[in-house]
C-alpha atoms as a PDB file:
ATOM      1  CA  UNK A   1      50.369 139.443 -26.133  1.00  0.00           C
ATOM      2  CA  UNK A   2      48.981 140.917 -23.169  1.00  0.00           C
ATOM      3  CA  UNK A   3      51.060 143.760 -21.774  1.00  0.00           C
ATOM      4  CA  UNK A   4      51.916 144.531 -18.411  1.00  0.00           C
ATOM      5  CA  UNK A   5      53.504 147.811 -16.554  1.00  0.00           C
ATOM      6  CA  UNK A   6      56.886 147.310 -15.743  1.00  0.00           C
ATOM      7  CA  UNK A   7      58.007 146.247 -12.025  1.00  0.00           C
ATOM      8  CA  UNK A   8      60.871 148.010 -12.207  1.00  0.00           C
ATOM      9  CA  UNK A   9      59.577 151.963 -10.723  1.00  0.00           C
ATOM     10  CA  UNK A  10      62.805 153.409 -11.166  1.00  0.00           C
ATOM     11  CA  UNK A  11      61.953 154.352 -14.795  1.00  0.00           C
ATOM     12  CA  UNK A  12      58.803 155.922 -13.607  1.00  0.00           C
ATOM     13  CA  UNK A  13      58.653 159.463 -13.042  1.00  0.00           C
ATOM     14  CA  UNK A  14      56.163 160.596 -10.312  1.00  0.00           C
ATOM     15  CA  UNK A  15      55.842 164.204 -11.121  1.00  0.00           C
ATOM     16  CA  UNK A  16      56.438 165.340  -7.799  1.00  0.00           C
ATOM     17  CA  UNK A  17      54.846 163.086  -5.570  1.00  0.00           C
ATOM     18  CA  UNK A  18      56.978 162.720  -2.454  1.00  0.00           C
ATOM     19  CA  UNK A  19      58.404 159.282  -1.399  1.00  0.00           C
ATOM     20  CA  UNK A  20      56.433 157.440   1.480  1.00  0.00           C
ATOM     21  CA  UNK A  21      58.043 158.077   4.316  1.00  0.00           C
ATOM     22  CA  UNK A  22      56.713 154.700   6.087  1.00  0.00           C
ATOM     23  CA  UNK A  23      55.648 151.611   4.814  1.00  0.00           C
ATOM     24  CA  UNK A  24      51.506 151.039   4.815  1.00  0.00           C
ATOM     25  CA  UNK A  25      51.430 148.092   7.439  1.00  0.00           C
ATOM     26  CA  UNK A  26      53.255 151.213   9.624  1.00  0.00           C
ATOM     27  CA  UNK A  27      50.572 154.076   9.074  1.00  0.00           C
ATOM     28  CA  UNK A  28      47.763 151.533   9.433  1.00  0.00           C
ATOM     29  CA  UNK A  29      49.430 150.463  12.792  1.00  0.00           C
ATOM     30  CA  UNK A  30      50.241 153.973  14.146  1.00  0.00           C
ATOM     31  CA  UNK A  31      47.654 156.590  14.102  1.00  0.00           C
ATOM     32  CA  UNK A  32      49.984 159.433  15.062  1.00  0.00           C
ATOM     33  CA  UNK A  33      52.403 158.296  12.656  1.00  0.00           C
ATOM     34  CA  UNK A  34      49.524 158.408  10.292  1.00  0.00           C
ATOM     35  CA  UNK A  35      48.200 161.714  10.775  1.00  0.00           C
ATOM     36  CA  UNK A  36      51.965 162.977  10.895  1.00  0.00           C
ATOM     37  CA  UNK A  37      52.870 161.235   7.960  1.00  0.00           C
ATOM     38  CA  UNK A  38      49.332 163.324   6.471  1.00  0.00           C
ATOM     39  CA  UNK A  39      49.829 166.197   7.203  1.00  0.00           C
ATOM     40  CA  UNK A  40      53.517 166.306   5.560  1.00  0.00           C
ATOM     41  CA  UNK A  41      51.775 165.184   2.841  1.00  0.00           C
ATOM     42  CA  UNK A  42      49.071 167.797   2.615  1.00  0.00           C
ATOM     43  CA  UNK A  43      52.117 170.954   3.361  1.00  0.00           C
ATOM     44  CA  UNK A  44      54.221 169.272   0.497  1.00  0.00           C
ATOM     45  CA  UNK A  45      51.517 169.576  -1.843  1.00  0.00           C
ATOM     46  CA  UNK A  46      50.884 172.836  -0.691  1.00  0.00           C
ATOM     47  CA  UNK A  47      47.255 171.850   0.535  1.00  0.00           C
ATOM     48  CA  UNK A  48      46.330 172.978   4.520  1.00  0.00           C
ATOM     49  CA  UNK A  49      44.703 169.894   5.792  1.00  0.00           C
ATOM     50  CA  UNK A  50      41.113 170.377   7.475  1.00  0.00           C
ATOM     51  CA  UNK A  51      39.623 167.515   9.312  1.00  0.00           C
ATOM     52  CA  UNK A  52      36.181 167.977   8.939  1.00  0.00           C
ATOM     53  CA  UNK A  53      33.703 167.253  11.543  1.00  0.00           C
ATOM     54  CA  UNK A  54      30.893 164.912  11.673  1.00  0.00           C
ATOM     55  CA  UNK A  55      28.508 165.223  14.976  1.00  0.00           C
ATOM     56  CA  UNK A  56      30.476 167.587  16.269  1.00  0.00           C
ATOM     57  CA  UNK A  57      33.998 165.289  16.361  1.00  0.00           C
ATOM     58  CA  UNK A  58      36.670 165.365  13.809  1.00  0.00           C
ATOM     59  CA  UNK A  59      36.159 162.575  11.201  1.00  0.00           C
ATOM     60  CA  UNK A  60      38.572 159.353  11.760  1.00  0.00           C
ATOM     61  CA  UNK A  61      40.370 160.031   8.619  1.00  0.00           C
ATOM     62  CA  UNK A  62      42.948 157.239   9.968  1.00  0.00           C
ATOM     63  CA  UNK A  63      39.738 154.671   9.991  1.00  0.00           C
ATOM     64  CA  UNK A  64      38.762 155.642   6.036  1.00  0.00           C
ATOM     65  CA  UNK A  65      41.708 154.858   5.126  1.00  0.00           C
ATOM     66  CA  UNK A  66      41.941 151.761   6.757  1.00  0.00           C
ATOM     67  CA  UNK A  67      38.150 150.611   5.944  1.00  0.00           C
ATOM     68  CA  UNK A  68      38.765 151.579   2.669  1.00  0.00           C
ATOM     69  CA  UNK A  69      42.745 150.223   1.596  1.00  0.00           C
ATOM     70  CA  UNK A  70      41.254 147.043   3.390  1.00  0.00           C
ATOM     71  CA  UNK A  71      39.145 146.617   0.480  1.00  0.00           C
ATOM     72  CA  UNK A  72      41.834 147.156  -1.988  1.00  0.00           C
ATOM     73  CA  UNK A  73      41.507 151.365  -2.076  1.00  0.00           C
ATOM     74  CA  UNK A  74      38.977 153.702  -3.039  1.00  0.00           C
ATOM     75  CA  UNK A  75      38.548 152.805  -7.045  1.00  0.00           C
ATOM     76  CA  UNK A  76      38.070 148.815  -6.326  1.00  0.00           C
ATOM     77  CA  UNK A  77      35.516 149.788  -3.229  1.00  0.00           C
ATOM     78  CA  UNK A  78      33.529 151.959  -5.809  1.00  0.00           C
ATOM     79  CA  UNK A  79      33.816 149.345  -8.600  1.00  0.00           C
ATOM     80  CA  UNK A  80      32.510 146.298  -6.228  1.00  0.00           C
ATOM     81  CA  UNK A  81      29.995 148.415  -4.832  1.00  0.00           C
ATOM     82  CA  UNK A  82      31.686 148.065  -1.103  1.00  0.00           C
ATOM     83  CA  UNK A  83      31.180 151.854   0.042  1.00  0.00           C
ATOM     84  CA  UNK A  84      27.834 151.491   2.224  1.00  0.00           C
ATOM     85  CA  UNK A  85      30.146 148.777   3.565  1.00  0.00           C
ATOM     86  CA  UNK A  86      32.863 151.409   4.276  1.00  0.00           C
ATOM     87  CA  UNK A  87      30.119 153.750   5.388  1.00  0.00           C
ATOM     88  CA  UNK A  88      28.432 151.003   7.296  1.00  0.00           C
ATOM     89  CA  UNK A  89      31.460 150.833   9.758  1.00  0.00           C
ATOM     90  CA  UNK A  90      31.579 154.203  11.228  1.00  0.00           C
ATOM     91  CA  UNK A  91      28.209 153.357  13.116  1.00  0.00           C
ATOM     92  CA  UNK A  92      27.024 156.845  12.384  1.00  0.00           C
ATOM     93  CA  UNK A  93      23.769 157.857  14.336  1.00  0.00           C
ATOM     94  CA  UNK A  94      20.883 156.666  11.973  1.00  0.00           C
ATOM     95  CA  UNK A  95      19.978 159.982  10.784  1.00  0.00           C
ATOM     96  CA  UNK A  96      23.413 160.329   9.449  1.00  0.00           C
ATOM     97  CA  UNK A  97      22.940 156.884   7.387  1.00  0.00           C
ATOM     98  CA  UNK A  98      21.879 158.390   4.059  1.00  0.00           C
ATOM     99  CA  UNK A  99      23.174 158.936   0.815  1.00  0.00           C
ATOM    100  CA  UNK A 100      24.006 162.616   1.720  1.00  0.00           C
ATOM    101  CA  UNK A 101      26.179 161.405   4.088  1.00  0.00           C
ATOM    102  CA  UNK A 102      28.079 159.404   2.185  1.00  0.00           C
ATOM    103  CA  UNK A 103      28.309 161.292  -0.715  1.00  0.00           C
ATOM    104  CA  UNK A 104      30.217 163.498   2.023  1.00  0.00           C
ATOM    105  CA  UNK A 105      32.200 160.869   3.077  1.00  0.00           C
ATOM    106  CA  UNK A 106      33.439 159.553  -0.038  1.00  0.00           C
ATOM    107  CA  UNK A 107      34.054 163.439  -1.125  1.00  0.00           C
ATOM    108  CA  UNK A 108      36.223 163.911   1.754  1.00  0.00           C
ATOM    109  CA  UNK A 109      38.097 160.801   0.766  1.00  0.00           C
ATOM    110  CA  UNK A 110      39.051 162.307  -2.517  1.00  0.00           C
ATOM    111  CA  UNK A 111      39.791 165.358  -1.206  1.00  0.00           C
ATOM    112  CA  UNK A 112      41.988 164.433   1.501  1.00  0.00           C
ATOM    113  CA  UNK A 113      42.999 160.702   1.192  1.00  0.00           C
ATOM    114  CA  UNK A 114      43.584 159.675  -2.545  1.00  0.00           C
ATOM    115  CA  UNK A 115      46.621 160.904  -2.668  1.00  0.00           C
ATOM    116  CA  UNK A 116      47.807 159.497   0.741  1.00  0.00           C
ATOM    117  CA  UNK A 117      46.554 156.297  -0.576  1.00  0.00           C
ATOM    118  CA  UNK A 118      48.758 156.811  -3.961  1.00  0.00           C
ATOM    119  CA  UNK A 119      51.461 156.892  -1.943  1.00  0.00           C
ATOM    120  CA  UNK A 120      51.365 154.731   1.542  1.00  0.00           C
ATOM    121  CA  UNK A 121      49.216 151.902  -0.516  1.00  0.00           C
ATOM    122  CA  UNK A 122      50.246 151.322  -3.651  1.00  0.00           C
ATOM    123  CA  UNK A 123      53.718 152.758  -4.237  1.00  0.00           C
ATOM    124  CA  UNK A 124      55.083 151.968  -0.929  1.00  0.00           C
ATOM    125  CA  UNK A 125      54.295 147.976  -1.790  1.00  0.00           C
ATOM    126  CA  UNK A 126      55.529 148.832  -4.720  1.00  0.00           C
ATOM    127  CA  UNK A 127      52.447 148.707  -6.666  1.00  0.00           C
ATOM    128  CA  UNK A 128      50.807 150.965  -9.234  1.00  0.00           C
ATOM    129  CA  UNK A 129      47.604 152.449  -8.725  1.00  0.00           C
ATOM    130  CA  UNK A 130      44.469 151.473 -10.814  1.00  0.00           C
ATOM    131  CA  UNK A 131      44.456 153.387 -14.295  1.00  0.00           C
ATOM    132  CA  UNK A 132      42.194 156.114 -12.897  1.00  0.00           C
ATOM    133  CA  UNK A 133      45.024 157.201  -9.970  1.00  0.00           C
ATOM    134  CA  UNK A 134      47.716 155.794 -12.724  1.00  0.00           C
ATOM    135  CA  UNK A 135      46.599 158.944 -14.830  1.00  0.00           C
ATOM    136  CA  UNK A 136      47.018 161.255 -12.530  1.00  0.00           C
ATOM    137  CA  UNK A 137      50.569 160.954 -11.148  1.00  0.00           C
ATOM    138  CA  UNK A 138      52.486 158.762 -13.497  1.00  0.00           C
ATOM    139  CA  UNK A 139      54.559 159.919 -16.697  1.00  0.00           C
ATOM    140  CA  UNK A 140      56.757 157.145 -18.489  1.00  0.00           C
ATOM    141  CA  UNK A 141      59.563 158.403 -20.318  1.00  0.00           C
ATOM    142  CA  UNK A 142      59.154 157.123 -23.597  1.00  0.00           C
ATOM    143  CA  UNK A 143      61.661 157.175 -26.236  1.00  0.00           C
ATOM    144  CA  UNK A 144      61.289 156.753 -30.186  1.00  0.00           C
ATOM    145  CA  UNK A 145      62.146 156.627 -33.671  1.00  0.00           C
ATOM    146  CA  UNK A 146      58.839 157.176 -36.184  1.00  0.00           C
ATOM    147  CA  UNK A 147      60.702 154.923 -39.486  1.00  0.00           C
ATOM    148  CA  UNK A 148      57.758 154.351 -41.886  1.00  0.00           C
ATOM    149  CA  UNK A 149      54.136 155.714 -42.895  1.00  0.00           C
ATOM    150  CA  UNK A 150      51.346 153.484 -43.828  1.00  0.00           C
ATOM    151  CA  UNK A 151      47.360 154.246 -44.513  1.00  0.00           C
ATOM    152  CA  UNK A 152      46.595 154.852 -41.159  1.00  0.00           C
ATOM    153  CA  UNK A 153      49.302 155.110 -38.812  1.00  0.00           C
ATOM    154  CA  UNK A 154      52.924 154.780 -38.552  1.00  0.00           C
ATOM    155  CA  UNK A 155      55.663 152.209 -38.178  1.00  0.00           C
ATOM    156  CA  UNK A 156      57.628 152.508 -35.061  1.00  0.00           C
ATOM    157  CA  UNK A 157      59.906 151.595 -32.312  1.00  0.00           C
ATOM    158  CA  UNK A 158      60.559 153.335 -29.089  1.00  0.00           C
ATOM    159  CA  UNK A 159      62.300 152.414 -25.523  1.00  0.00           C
ATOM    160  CA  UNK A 160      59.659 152.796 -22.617  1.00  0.00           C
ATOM    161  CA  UNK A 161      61.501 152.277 -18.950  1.00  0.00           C
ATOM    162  CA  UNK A 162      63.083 149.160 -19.617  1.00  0.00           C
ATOM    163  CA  UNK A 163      60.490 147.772 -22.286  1.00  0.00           C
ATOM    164  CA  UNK A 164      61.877 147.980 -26.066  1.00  0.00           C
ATOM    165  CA  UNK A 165      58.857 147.606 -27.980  1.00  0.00           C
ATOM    166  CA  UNK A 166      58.034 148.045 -31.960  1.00  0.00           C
ATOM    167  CA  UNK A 167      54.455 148.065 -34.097  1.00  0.00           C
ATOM    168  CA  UNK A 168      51.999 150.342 -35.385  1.00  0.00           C
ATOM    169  CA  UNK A 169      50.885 153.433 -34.139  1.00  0.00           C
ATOM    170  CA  UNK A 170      47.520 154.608 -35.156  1.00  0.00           C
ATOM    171  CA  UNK A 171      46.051 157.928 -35.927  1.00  0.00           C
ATOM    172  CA  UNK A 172      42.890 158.170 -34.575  1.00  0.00           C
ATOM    173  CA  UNK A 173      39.967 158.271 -36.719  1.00  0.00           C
ATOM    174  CA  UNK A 174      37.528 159.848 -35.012  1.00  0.00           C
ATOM    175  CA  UNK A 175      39.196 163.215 -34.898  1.00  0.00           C
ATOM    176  CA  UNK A 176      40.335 163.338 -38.738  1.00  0.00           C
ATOM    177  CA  UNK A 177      36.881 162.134 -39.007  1.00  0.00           C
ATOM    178  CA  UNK A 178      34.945 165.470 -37.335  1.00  0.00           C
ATOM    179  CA  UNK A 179      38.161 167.839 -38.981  1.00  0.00           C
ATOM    180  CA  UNK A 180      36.982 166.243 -41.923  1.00  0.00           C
ATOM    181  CA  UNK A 181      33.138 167.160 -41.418  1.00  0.00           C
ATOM    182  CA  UNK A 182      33.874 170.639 -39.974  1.00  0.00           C
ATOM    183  CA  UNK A 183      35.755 170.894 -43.256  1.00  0.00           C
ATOM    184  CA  UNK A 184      33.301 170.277 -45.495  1.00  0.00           C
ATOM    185  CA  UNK A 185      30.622 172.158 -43.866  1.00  0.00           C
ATOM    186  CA  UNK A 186      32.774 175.650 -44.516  1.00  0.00           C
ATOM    187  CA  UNK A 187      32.891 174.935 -48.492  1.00  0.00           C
END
């Protein structure tokens, strides 16, 4: 059975991450409202925002965002190779089209976007982030009962958001496996 995360977001916890505070068609149709909505963003999280400057003009964070969410956010343009595309549409002087640059450009994404995108592009729609972004802001409750040992794991059942669920858990091998080597190596 494939499994799939639950629709429901209530049961997710977001460890802190503020709620959007306007929908993503909104901040992609309002720049002010998008550099507003930013900013907020950036003092929440305790972060001073820094636009930084390419050719001597602040960088149109509002158009990276756009170019890149277009595409379907910053892990899916790095996974279907779309960032010279992304790069591509800030016409930058051809001196500035190298990888350099665009190293810097997808580094200042990171730094000052990823989170933004967390928020106004996936969890506004009501959408969870790919696993990489997934990691980094989501924590599941999960509740359990552990009621039986086997070889190599455990028998189990547990409540996770509104999924009751029951199997095998497995203890890894690989670390009993190098405990087991370190082991032997000190007798």
């Amino acid at each position: 059975m494939d499994w799939e995360l639950p629709q429901d977001l209530s049961s997710v916890s977001m460890n802190n991450i503020p709620s959007p505070l306007a929908s993503y068609e909104q901040v992609v149709a309002d720049k002010k409202l998008f550099m507003s909505t930013l900013e907020k963003l950036h003092s929440e999280m305790g972060k001073k925002l820094r636009i930084p400057k390419v050719k001597f003009r602040d960088l149109d964070l509002h158009k990276l965002f756009v170019e890149v969410t277009f595409r379907g956010g910053i892990e899916q343009v790095i996974r279907e190779n779309q960032w010279n595309d992304v790069f591509a549409s800030f016409n930058f002087p051809r001196a500035k089209q190298n990888l350099i640059y665009s190293q810097r450009l997808r580094s200042h994404y990171y730094s000052l976007l990823h989170d933004y995108e967390i928020i106004y592009f996936f969890i506004a729609r009501s959408q969870f982030p790919p696993s990489p972004s997934l990691k980094k802001i989501i924590s599941v409750s999960v509740i359990g009962l552990v009621y039986g040992k086997i070889k190599s794991g455990y028998l189990v059942t547990f409540t996770m958001g509104s999924w009751k669920l029951e199997g095998v858990l497995y203890e890894s091998t690989e670390e009993r496996l190098t405990q087991e080597t370190e082991r032997q190596s000190y007798v």
